[in-house]
N, C-alpha and C. Protein backbone atom coordinates (compact mmCIF):
# COMPACT_ATOMS: atom_id res chain seq x y z
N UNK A 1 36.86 -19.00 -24.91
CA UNK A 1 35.44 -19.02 -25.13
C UNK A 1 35.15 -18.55 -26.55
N UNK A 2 34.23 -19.41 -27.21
CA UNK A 2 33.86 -18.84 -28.30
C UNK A 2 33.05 -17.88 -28.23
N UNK A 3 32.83 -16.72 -29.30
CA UNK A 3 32.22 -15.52 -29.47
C UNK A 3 30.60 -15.90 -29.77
N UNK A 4 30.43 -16.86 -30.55
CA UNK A 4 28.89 -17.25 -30.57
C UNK A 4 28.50 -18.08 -29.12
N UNK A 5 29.31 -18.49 -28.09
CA UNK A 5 28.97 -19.46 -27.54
C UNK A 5 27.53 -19.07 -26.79
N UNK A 6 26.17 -20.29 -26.01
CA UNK A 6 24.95 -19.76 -25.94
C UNK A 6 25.36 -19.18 -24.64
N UNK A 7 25.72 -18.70 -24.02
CA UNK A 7 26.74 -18.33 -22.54
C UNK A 7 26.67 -16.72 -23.46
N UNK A 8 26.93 -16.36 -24.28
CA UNK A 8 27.61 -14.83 -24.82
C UNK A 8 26.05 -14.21 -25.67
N UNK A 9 25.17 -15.93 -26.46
CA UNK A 9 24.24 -15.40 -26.89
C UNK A 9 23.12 -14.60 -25.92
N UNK A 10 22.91 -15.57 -24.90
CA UNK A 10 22.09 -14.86 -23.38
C UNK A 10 22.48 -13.74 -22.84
N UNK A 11 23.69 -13.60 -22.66
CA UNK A 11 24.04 -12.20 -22.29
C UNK A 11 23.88 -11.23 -23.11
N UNK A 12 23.61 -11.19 -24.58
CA UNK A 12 23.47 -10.82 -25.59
C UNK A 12 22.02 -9.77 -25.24
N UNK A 13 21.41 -11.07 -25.28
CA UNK A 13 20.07 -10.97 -25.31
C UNK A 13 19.58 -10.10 -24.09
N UNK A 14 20.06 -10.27 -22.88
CA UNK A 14 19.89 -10.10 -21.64
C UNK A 14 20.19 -8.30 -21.70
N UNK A 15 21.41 -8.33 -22.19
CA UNK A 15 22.01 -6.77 -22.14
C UNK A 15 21.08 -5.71 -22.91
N UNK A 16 20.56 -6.56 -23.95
CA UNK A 16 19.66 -6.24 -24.92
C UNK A 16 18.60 -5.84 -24.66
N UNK A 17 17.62 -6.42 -23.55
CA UNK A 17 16.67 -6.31 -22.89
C UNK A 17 16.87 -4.97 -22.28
N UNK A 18 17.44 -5.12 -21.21
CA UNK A 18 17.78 -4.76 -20.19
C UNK A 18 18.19 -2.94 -20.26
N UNK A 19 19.16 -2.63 -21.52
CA UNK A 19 19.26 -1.41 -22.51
C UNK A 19 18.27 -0.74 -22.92
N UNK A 20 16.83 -1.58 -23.40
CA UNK A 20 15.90 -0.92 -24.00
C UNK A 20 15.10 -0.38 -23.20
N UNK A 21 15.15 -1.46 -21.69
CA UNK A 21 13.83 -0.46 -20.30
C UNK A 21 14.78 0.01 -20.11
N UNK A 22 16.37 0.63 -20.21
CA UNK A 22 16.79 2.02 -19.11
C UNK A 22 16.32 2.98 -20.26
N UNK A 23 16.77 2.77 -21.48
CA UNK A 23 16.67 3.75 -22.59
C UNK A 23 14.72 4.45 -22.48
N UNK A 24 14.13 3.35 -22.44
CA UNK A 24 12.62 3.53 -22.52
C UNK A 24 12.37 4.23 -21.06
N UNK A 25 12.49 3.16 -20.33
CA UNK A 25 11.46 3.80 -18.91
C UNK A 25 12.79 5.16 -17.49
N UNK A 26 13.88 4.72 -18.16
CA UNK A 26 14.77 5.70 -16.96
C UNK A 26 15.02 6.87 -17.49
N UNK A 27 15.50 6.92 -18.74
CA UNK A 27 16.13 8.27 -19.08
C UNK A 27 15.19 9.18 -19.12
N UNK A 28 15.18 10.36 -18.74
CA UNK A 28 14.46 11.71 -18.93
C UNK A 28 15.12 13.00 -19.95
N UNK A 29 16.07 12.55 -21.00
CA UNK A 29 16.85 13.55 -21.62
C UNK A 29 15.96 13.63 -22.56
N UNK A 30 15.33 14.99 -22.77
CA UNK A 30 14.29 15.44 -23.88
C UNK A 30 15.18 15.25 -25.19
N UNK A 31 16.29 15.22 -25.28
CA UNK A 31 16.74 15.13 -27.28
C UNK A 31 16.79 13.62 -27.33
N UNK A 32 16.46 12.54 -26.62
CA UNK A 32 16.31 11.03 -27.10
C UNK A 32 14.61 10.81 -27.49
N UNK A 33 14.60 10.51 -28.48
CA UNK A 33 13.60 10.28 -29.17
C UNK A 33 12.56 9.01 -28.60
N UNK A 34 11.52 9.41 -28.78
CA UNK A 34 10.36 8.38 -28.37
C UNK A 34 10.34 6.80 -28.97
N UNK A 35 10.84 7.10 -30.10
CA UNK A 35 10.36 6.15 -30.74
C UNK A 35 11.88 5.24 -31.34
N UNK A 36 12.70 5.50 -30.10
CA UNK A 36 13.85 4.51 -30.18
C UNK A 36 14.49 3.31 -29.64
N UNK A 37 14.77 2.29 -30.20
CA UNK A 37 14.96 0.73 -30.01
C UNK A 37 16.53 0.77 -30.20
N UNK A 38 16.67 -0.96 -29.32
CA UNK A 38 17.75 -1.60 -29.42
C UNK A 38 17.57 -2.43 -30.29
N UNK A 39 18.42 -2.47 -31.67
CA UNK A 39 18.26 -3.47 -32.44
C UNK A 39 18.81 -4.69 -31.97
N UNK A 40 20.19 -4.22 -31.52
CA UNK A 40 20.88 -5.26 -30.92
C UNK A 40 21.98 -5.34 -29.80
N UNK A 41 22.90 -6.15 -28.99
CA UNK A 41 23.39 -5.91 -28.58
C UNK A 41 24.35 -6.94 -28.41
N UNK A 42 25.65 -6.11 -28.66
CA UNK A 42 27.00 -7.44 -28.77
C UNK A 42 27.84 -6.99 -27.72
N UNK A 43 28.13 -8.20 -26.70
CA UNK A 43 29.06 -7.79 -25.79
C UNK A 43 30.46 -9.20 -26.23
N UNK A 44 31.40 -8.12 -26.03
CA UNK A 44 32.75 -9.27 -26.11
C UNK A 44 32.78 -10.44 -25.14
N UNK A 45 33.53 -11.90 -25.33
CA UNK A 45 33.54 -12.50 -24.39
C UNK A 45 34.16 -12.44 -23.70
N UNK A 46 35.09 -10.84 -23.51
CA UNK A 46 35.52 -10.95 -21.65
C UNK A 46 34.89 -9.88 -21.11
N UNK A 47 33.63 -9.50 -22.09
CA UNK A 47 32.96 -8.60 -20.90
C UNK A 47 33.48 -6.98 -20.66
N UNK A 48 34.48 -6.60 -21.52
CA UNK A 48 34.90 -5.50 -21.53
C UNK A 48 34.15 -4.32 -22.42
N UNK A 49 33.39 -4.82 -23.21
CA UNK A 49 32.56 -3.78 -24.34
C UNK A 49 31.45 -4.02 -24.81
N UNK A 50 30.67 -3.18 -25.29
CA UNK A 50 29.04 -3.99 -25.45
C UNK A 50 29.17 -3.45 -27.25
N UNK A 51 28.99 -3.42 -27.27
CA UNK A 51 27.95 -2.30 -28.96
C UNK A 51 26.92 -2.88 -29.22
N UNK A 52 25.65 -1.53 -28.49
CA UNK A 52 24.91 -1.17 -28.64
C UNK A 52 23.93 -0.71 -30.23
N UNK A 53 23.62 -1.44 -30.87
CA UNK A 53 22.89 -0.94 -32.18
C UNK A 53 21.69 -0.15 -32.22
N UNK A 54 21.41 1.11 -32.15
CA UNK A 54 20.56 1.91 -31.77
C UNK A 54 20.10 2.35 -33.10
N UNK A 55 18.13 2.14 -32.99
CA UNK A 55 17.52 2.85 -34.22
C UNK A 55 16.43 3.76 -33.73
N UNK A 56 16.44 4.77 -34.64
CA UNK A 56 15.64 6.06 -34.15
C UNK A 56 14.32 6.16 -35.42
N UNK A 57 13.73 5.71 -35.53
CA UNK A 57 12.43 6.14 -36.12
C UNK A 57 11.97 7.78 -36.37
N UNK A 58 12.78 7.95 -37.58
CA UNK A 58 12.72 9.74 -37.27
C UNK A 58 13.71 10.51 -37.99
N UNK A 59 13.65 11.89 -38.26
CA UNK A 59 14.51 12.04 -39.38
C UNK A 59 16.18 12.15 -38.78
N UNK A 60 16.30 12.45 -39.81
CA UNK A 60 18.10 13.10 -39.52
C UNK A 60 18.57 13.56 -37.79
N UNK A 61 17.51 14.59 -38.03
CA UNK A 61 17.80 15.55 -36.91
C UNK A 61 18.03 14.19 -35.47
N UNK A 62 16.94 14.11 -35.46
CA UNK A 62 16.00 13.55 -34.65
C UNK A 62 17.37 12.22 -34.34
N UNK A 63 17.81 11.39 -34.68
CA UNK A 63 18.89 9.90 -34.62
C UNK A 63 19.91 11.11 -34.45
N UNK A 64 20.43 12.50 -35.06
CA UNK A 64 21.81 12.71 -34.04
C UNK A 64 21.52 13.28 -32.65
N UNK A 65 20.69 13.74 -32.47
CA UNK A 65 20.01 14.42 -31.43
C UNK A 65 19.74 13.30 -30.15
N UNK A 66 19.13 11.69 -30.40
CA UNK A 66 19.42 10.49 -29.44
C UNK A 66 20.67 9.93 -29.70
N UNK A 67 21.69 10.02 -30.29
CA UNK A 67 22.99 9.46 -30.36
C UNK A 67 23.63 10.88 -28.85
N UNK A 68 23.41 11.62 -29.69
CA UNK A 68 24.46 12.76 -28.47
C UNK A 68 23.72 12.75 -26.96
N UNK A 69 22.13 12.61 -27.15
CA UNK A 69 21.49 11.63 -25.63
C UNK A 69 22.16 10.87 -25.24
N UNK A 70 22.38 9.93 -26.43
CA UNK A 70 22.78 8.69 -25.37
C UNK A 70 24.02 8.84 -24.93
N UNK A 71 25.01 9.58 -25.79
CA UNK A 71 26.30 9.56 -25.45
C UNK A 71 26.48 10.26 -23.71
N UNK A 72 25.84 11.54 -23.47
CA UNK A 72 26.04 11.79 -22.60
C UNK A 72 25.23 11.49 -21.32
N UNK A 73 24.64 10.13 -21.43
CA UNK A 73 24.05 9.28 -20.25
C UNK A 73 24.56 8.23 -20.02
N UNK A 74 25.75 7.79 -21.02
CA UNK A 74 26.44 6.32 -20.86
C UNK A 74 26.90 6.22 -19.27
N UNK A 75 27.30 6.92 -18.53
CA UNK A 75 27.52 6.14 -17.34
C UNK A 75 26.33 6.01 -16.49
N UNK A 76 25.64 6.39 -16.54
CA UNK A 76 24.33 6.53 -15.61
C UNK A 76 23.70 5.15 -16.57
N UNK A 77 23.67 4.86 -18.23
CA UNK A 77 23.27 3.92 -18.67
C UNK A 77 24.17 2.81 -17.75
N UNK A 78 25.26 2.89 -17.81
CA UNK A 78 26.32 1.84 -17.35
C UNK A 78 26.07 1.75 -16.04
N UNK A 79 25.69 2.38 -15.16
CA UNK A 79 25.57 2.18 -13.90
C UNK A 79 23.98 1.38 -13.45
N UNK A 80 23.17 1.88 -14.44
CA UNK A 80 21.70 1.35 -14.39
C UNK A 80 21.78 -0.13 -14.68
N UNK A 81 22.44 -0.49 -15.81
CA UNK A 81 23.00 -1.59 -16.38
C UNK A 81 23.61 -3.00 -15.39
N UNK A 82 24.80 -2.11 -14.88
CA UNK A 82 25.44 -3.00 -13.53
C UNK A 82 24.26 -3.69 -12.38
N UNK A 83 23.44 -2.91 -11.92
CA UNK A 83 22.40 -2.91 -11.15
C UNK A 83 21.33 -4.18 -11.45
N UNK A 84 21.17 -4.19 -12.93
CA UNK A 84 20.03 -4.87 -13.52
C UNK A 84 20.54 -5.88 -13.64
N UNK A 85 22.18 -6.44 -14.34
CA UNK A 85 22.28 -7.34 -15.11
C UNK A 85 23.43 -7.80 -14.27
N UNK A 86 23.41 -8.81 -13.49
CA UNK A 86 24.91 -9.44 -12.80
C UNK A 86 25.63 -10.38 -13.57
N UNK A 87 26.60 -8.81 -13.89
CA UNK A 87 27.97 -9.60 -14.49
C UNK A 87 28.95 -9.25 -13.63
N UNK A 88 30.25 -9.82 -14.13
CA UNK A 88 31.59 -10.13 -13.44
C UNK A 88 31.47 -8.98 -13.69
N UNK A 89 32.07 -8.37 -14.89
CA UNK A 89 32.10 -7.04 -15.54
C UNK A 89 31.64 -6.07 -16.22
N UNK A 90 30.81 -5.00 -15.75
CA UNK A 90 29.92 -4.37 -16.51
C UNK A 90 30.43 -3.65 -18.03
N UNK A 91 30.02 -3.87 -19.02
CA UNK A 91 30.97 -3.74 -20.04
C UNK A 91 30.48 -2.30 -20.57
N UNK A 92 31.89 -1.78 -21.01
CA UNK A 92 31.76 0.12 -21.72
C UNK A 92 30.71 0.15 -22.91
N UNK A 93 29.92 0.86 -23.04
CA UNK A 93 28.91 1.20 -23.84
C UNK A 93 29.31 1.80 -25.35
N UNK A 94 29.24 1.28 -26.19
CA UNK A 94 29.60 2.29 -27.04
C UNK A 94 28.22 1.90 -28.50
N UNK A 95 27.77 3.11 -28.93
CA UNK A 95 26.44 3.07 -29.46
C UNK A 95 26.68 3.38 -30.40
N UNK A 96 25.93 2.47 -31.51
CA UNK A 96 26.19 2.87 -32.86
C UNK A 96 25.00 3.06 -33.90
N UNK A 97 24.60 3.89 -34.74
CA UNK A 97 23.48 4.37 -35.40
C UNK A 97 23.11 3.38 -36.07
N UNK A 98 22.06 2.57 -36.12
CA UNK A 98 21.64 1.35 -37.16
C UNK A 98 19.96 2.01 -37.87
N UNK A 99 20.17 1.85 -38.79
CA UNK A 99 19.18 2.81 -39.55
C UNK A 99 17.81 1.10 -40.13
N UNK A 100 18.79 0.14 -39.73
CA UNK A 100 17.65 -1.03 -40.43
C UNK A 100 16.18 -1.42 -40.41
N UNK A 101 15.57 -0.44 -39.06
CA UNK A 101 14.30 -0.64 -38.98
C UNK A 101 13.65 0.16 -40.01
N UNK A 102 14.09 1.25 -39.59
CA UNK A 102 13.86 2.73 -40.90
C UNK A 102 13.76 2.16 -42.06
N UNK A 103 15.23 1.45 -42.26
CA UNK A 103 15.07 1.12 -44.06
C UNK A 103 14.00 -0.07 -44.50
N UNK A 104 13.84 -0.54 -43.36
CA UNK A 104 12.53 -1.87 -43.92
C UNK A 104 11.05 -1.33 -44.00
N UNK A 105 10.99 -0.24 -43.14
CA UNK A 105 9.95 0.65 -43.22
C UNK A 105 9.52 0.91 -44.53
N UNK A 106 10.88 2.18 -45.03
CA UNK A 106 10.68 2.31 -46.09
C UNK A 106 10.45 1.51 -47.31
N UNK A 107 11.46 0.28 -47.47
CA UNK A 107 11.38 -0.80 -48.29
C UNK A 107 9.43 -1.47 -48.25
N UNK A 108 9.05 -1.29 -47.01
CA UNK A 108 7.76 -1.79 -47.21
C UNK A 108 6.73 -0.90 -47.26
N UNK A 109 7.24 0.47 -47.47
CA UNK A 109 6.34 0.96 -47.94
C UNK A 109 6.06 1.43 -49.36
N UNK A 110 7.12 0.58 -49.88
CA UNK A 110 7.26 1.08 -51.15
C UNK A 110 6.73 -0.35 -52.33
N UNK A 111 7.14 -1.40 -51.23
CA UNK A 111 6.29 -2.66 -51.66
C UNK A 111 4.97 -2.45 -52.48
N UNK A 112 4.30 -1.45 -50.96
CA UNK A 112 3.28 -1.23 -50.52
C UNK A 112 2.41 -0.78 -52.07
N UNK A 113 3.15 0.65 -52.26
CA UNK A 113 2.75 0.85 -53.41
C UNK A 113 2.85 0.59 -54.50
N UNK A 114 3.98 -0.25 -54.71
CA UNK A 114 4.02 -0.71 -56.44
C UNK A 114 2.45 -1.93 -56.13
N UNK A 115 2.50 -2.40 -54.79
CA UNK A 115 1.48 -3.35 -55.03
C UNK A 115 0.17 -2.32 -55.37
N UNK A 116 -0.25 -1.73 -54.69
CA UNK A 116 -1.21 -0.92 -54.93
C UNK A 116 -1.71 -0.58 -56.09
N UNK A 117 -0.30 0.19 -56.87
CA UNK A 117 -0.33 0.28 -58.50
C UNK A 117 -0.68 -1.26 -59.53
N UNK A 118 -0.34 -2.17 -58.91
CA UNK A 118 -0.85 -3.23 -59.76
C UNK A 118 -2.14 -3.86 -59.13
N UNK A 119 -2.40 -3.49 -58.56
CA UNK A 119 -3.79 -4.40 -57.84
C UNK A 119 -4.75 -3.24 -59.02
N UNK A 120 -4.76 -2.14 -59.05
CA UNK A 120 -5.12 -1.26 -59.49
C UNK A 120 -5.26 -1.62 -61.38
N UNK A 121 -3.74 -2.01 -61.65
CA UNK A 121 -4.02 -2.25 -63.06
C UNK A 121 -4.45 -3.90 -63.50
N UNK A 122 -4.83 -4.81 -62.39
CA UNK A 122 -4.88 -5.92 -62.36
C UNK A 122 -6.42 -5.76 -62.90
N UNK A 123 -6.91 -5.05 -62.15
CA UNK A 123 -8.94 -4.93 -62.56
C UNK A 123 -8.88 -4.14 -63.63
N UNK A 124 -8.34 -3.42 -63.99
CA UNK A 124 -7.90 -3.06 -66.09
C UNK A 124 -7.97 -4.05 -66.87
N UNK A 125 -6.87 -5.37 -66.39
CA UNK A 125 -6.26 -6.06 -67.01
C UNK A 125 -7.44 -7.41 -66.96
N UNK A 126 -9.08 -7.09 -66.30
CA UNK A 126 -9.33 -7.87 -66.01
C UNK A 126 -9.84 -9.00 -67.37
N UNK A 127 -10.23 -9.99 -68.03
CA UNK A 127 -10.65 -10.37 -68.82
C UNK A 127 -11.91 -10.20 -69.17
N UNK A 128 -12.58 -9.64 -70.43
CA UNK A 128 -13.68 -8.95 -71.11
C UNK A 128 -14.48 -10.30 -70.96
N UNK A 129 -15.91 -10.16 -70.68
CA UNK A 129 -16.86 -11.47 -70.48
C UNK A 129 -17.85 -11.16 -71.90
N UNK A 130 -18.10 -12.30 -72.13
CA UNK A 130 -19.28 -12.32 -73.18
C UNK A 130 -20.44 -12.56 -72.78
N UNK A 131 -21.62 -12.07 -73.64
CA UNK A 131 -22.93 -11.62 -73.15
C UNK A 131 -23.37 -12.53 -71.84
N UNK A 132 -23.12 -14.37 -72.41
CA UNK A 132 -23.83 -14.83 -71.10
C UNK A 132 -22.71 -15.13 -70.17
N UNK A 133 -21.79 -14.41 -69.45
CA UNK A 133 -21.50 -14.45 -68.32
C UNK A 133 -20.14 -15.12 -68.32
N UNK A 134 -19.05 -15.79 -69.17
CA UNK A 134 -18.23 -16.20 -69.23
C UNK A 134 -17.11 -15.91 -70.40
N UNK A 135 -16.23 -15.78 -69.50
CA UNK A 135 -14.55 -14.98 -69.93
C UNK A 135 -14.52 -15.49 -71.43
N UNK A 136 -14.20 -14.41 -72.22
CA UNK A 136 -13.87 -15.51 -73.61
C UNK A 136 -12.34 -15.70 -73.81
N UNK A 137 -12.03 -16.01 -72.93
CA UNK A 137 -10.63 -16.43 -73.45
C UNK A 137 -10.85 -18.24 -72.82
N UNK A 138 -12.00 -18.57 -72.02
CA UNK A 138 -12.16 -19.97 -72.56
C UNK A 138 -12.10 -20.41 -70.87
N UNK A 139 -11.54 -19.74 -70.21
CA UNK A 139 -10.74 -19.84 -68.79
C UNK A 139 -12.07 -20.02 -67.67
N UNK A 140 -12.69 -20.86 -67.29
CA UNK A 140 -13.44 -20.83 -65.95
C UNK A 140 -14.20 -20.94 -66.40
N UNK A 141 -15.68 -21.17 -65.51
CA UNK A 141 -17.04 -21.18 -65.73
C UNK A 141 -16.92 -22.68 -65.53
N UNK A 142 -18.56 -23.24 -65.71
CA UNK A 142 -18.60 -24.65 -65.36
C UNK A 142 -18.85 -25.76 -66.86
N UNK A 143 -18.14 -26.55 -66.70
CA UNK A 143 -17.97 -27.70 -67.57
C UNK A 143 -18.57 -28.93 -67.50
N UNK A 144 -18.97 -29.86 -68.28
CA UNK A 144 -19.34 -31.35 -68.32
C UNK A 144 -18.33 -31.64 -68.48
N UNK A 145 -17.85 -32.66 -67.85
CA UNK A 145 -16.89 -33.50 -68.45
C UNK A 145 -17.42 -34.83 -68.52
């Protein structure tokens, strides 16, 4: 079986799902953070291993603090898992820190402000009008042609 095949992508997807309501609506371990997602989820094609891509919205503390959550709920995850998702083989959990939501966050918030800073120097930069009402650099206003 191929590793992309749509047979591995669905289960993909499925495991994926399925990870984020135990993580969201089952677990009760106060050090997993509120505001944590499955980015993704790759299971092998014989079903023996998943990896789990887990992002925590939150500082330092906060992503090792739901990593060592999650670590010590993996079988109760794995058992919740089996229950939800009928496979041949419920596959071993193993979770790994993905920081990519975080970093696009940041990346757009930083967009954010260089735009800000130029929208800002854009009305500086705006073109000086002459007495009756039109740009003198020649640009706009209405014409005969």
């Amino acid at each position: 079986m191929k590793k992309n095949s749509v047979k591995n992508i669905r289960i993909n997807a499925e495991v994926q799902r399925e990870l984020s309501n135990i993580i969201r609506n089952e677990i009760k371990d106060p050090r997993i953070h509120p505001m944590t997602s499955v980015v993704m989820a790759e299971v092998t094609p014989d079903l023996k291993y998943c990896k789990a891509y887990i992002s925590v919205l939150g500082d330092e503390e906060a992503r090792k603090d739901t990593m060592a959550g999650l670590k010590s709920a993996k079988p109760f995850i794995r058992k919740m898992l089996a229950s939800t998702v009928n496979l041949r083989n419920t596959p071993e959990l193993i979770f790994i820190s993905d920081q990519s939501i975080e970093y696009g966050v940041h990346m757009t918030s930083l967009i954010d402000s260089v735009a800000a800073g130029l929208s800002h120097d854009d009305e500086d930069d705006a073109a000086p009008e002459k007495e009756n009402g039109e740009p003198e650099d020649g640009v706009g206003g209405s014409r005969d042609f």
